[in-house]
C-alpha atoms as a PDB file:
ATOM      1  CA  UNK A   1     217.099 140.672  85.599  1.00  0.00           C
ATOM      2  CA  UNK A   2     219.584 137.859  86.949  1.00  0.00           C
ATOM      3  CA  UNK A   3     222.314 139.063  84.863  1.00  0.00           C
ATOM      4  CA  UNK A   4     226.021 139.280  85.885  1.00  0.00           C
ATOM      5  CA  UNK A   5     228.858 140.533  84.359  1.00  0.00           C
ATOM      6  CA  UNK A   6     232.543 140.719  85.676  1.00  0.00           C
ATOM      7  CA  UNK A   7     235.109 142.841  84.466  1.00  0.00           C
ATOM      8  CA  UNK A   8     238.382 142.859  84.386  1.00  0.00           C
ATOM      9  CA  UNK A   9     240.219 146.297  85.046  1.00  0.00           C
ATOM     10  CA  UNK A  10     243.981 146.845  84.578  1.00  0.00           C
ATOM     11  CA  UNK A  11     245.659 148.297  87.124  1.00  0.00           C
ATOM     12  CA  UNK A  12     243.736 146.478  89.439  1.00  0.00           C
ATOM     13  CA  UNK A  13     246.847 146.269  92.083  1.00  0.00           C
ATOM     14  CA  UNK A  14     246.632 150.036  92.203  1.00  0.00           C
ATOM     15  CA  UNK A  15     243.198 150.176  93.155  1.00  0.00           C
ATOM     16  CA  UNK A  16     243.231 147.473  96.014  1.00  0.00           C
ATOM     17  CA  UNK A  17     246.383 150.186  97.203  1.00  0.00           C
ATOM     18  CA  UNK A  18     244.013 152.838  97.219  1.00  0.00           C
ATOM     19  CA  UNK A  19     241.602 150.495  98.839  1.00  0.00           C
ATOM     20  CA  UNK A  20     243.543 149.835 101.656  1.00  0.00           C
ATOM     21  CA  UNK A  21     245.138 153.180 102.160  1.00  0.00           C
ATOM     22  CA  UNK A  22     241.691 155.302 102.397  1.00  0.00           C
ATOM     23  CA  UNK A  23     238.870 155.310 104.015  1.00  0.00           C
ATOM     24  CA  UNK A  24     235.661 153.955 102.314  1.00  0.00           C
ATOM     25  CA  UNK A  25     233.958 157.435 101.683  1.00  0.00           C
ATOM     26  CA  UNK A  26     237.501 158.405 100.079  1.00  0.00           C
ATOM     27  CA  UNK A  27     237.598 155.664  97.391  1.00  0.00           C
ATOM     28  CA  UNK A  28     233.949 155.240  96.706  1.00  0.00           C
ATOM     29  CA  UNK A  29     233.322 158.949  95.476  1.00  0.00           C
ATOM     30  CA  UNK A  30     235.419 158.034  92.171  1.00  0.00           C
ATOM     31  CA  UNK A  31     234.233 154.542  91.624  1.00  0.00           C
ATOM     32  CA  UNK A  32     230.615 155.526  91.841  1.00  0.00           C
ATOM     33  CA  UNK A  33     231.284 158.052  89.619  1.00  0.00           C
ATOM     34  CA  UNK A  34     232.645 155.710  87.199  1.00  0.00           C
ATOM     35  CA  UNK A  35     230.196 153.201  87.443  1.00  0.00           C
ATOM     36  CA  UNK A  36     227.563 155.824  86.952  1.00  0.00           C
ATOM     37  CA  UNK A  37     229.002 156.924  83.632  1.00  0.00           C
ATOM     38  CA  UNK A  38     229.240 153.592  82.904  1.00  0.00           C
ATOM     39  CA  UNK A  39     225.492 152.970  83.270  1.00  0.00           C
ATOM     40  CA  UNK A  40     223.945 155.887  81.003  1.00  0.00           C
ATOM     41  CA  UNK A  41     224.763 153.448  78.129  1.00  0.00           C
ATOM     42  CA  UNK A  42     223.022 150.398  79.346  1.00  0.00           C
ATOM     43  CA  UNK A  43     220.065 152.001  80.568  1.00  0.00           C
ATOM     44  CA  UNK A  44     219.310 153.876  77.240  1.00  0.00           C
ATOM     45  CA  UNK A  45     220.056 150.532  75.141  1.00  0.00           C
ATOM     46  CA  UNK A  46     217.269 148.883  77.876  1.00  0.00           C
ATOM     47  CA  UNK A  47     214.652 151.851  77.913  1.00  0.00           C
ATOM     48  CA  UNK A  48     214.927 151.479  73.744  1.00  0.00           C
ATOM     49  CA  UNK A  49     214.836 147.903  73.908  1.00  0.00           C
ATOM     50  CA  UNK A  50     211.483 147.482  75.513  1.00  0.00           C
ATOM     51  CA  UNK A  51     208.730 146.263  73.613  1.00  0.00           C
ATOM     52  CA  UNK A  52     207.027 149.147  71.848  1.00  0.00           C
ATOM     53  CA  UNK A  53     203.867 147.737  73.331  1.00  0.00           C
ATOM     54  CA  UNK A  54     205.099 148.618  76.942  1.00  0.00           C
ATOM     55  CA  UNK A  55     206.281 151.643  76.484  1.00  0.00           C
ATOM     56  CA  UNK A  56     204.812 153.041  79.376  1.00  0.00           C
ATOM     57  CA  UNK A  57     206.299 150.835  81.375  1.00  0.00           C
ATOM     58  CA  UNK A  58     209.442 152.311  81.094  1.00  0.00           C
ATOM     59  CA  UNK A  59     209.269 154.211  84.855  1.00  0.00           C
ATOM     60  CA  UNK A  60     210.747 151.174  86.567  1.00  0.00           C
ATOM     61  CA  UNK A  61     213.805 151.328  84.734  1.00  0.00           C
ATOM     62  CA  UNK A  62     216.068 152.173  87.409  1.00  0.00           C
ATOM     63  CA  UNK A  63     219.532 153.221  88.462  1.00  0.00           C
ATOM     64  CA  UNK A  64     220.275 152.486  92.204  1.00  0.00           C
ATOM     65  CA  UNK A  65     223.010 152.046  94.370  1.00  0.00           C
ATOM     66  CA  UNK A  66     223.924 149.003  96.201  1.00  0.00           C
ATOM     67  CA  UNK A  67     225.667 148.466  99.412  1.00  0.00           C
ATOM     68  CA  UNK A  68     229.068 148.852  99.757  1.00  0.00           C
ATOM     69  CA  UNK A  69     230.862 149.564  96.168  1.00  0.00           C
ATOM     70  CA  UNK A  70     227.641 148.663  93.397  1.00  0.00           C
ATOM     71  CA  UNK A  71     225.534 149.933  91.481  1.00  0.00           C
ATOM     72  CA  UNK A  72     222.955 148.215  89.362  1.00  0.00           C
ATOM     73  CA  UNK A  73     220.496 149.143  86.569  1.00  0.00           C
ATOM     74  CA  UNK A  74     217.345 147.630  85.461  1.00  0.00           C
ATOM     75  CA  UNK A  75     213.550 147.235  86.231  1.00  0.00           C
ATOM     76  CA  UNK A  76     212.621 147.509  89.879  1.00  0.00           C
ATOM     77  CA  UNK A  77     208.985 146.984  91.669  1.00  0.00           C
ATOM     78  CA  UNK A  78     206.749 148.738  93.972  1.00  0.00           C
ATOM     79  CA  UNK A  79     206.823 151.515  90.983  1.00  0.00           C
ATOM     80  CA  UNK A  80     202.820 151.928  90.710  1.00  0.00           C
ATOM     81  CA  UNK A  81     200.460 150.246  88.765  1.00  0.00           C
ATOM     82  CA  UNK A  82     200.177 149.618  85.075  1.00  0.00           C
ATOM     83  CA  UNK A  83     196.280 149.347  84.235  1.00  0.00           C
ATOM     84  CA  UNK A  84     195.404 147.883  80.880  1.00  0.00           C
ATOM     85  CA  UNK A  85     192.002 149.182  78.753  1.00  0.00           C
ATOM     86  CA  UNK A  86     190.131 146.161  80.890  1.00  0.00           C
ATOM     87  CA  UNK A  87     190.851 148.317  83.766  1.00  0.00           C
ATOM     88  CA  UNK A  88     192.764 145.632  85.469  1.00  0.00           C
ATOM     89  CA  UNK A  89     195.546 146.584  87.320  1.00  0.00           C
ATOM     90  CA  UNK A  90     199.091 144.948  87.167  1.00  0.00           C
ATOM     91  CA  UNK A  91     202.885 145.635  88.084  1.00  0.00           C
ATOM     92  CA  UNK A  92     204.838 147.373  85.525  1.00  0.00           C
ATOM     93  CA  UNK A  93     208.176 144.806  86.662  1.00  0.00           C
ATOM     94  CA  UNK A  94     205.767 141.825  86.419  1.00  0.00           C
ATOM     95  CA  UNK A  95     204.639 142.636  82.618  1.00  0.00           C
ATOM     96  CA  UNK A  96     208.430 143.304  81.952  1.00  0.00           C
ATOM     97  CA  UNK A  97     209.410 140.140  83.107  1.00  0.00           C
ATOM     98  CA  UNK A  98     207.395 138.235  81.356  1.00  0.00           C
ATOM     99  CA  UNK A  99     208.109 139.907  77.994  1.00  0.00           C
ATOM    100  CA  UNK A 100     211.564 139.466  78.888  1.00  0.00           C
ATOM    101  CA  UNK A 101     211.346 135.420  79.982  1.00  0.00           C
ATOM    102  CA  UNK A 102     208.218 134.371  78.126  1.00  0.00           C
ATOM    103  CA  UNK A 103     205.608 132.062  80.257  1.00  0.00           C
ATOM    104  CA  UNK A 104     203.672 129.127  80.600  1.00  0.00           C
ATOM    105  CA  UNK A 105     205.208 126.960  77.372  1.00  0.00           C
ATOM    106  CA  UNK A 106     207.119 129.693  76.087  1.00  0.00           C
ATOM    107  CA  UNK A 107     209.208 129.998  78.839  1.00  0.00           C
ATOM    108  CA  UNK A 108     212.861 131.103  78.561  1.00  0.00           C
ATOM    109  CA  UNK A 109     215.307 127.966  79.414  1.00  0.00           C
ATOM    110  CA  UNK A 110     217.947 129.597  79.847  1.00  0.00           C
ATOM    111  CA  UNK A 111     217.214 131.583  82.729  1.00  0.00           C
ATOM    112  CA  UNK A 112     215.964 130.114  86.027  1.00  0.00           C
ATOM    113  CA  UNK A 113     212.701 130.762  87.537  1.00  0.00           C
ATOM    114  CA  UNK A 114     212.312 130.734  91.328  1.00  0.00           C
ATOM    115  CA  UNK A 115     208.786 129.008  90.634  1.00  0.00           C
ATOM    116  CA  UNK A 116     207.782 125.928  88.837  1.00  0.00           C
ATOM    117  CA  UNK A 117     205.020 126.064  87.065  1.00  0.00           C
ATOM    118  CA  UNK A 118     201.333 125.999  88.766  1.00  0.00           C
ATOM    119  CA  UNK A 119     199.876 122.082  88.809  1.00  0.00           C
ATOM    120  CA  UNK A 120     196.608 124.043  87.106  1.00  0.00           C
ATOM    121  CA  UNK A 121     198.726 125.547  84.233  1.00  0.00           C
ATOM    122  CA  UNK A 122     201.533 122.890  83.771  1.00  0.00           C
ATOM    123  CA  UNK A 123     200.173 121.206  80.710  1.00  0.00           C
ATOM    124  CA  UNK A 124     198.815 124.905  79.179  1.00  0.00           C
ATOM    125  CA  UNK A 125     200.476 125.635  75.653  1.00  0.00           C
ATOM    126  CA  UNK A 126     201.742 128.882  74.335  1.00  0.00           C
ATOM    127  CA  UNK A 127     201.858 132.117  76.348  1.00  0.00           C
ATOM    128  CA  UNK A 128     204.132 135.298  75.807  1.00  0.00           C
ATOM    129  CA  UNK A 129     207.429 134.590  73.658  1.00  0.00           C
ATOM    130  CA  UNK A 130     210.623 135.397  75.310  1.00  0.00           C
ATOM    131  CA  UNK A 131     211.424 138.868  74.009  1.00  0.00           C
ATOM    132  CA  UNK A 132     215.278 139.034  75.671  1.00  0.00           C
ATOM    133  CA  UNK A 133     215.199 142.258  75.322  1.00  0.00           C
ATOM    134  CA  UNK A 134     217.130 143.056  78.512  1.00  0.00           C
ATOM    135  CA  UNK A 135     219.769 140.688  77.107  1.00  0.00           C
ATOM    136  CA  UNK A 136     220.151 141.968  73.924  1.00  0.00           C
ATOM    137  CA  UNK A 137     220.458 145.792  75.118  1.00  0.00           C
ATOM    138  CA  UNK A 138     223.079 144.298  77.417  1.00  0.00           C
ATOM    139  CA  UNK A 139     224.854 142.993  74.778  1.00  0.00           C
ATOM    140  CA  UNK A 140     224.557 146.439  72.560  1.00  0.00           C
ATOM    141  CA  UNK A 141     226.083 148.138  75.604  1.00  0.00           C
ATOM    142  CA  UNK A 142     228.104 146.587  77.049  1.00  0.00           C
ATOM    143  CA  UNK A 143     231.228 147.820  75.141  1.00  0.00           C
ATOM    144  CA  UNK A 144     230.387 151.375  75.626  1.00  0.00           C
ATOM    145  CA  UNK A 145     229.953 151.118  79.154  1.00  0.00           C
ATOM    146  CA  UNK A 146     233.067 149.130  79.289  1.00  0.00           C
ATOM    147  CA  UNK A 147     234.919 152.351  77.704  1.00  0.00           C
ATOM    148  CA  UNK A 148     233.040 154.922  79.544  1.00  0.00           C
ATOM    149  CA  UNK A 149     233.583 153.415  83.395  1.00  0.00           C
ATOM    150  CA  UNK A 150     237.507 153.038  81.603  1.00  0.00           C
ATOM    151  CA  UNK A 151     237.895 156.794  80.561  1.00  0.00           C
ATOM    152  CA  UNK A 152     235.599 158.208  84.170  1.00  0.00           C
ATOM    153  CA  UNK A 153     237.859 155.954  86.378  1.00  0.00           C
ATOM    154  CA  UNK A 154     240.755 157.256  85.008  1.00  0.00           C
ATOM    155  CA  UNK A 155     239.772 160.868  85.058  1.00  0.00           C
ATOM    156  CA  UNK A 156     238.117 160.395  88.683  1.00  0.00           C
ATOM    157  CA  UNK A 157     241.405 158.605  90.030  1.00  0.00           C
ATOM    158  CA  UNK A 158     243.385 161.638  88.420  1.00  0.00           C
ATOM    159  CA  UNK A 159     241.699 163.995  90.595  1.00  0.00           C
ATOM    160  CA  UNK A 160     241.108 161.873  93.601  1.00  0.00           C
ATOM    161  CA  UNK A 161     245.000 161.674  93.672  1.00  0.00           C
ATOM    162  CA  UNK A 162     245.695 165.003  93.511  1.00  0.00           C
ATOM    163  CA  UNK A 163     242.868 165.825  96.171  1.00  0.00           C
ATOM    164  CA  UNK A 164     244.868 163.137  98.474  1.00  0.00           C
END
């Protein structure tokens, strides 16, 4: 949700060689490739980390591509509607993000919200429990991806320099 993670790659001079030598569209084939690879992991450990509750909730769980060299994975909106057995309709990323950060008095502290709390609900106790369930499938994952973007980059930079 408002994770980030850096990693640190060695050989790291080599690629910023590479970087400068060829063209963007050169480069960027193998890296994508890598961090795709790399993602499978993470995405699983989310899609079986979400409460069992919200299961069908899992079609925003997305892998997308970012501008320039990215590529992120997680829960994305404007993915349809989630209607509960009241018939009321709600966003699938909305319910997500609430099980993941908790609200009203249960609110995660660790993260940080973009809104305060309403004046009309500020003194209201309870609400949904933090689940940190996108944390915690981070943190099963996060050494397998490490491994897998490791092993793809390698085999992708293989081949990229004997394309070149």
């Amino acid at each position: 949700m408002n994770k980030t993670t850096t990693f640190i790659l060695d050989g790291d001079d080599k690629m910023m060689r590479i970087f400068e030598t060829f063209e963007e569209n050169g480069y960027k084939k193998p890296i994508m490739a890598a961090f795709r690879k790399a993602a499978a992991p993470v995405r699983s450990a989310m899609a079986a980390n979400i409460p069992s509750n919200m299961g069908s909730t899992r079609k925003v769980l997305k892998t997308k591509a970012g501008k320039g060299v990215s590529l992120s994975v997680g829960f994305y909106g404007n993915q349809g509607v989630y209607v509960n057995r009241r018939g009321e309709g709600w966003s699938p990323w909305m319910l997500l993000y609430w099980q993941n950060y908790g609200t009203y008095a249960n609110r995660y502290p660790g993260h940080t919200f973009q809104n305060a709390r309403r004046e009309r609900t500020a003194r209201r106790r309870g609400g949904i429990k933090p689940g940190l369930f996108v944390e915690r499938a981070w943190e099963q994952s996060k050494g397998t991806a490490q491994r897998n973007f490791e092993a793809e980059w390698l085999k992708q930079y293989e081949k990229f320099l004997q394309e070149a």
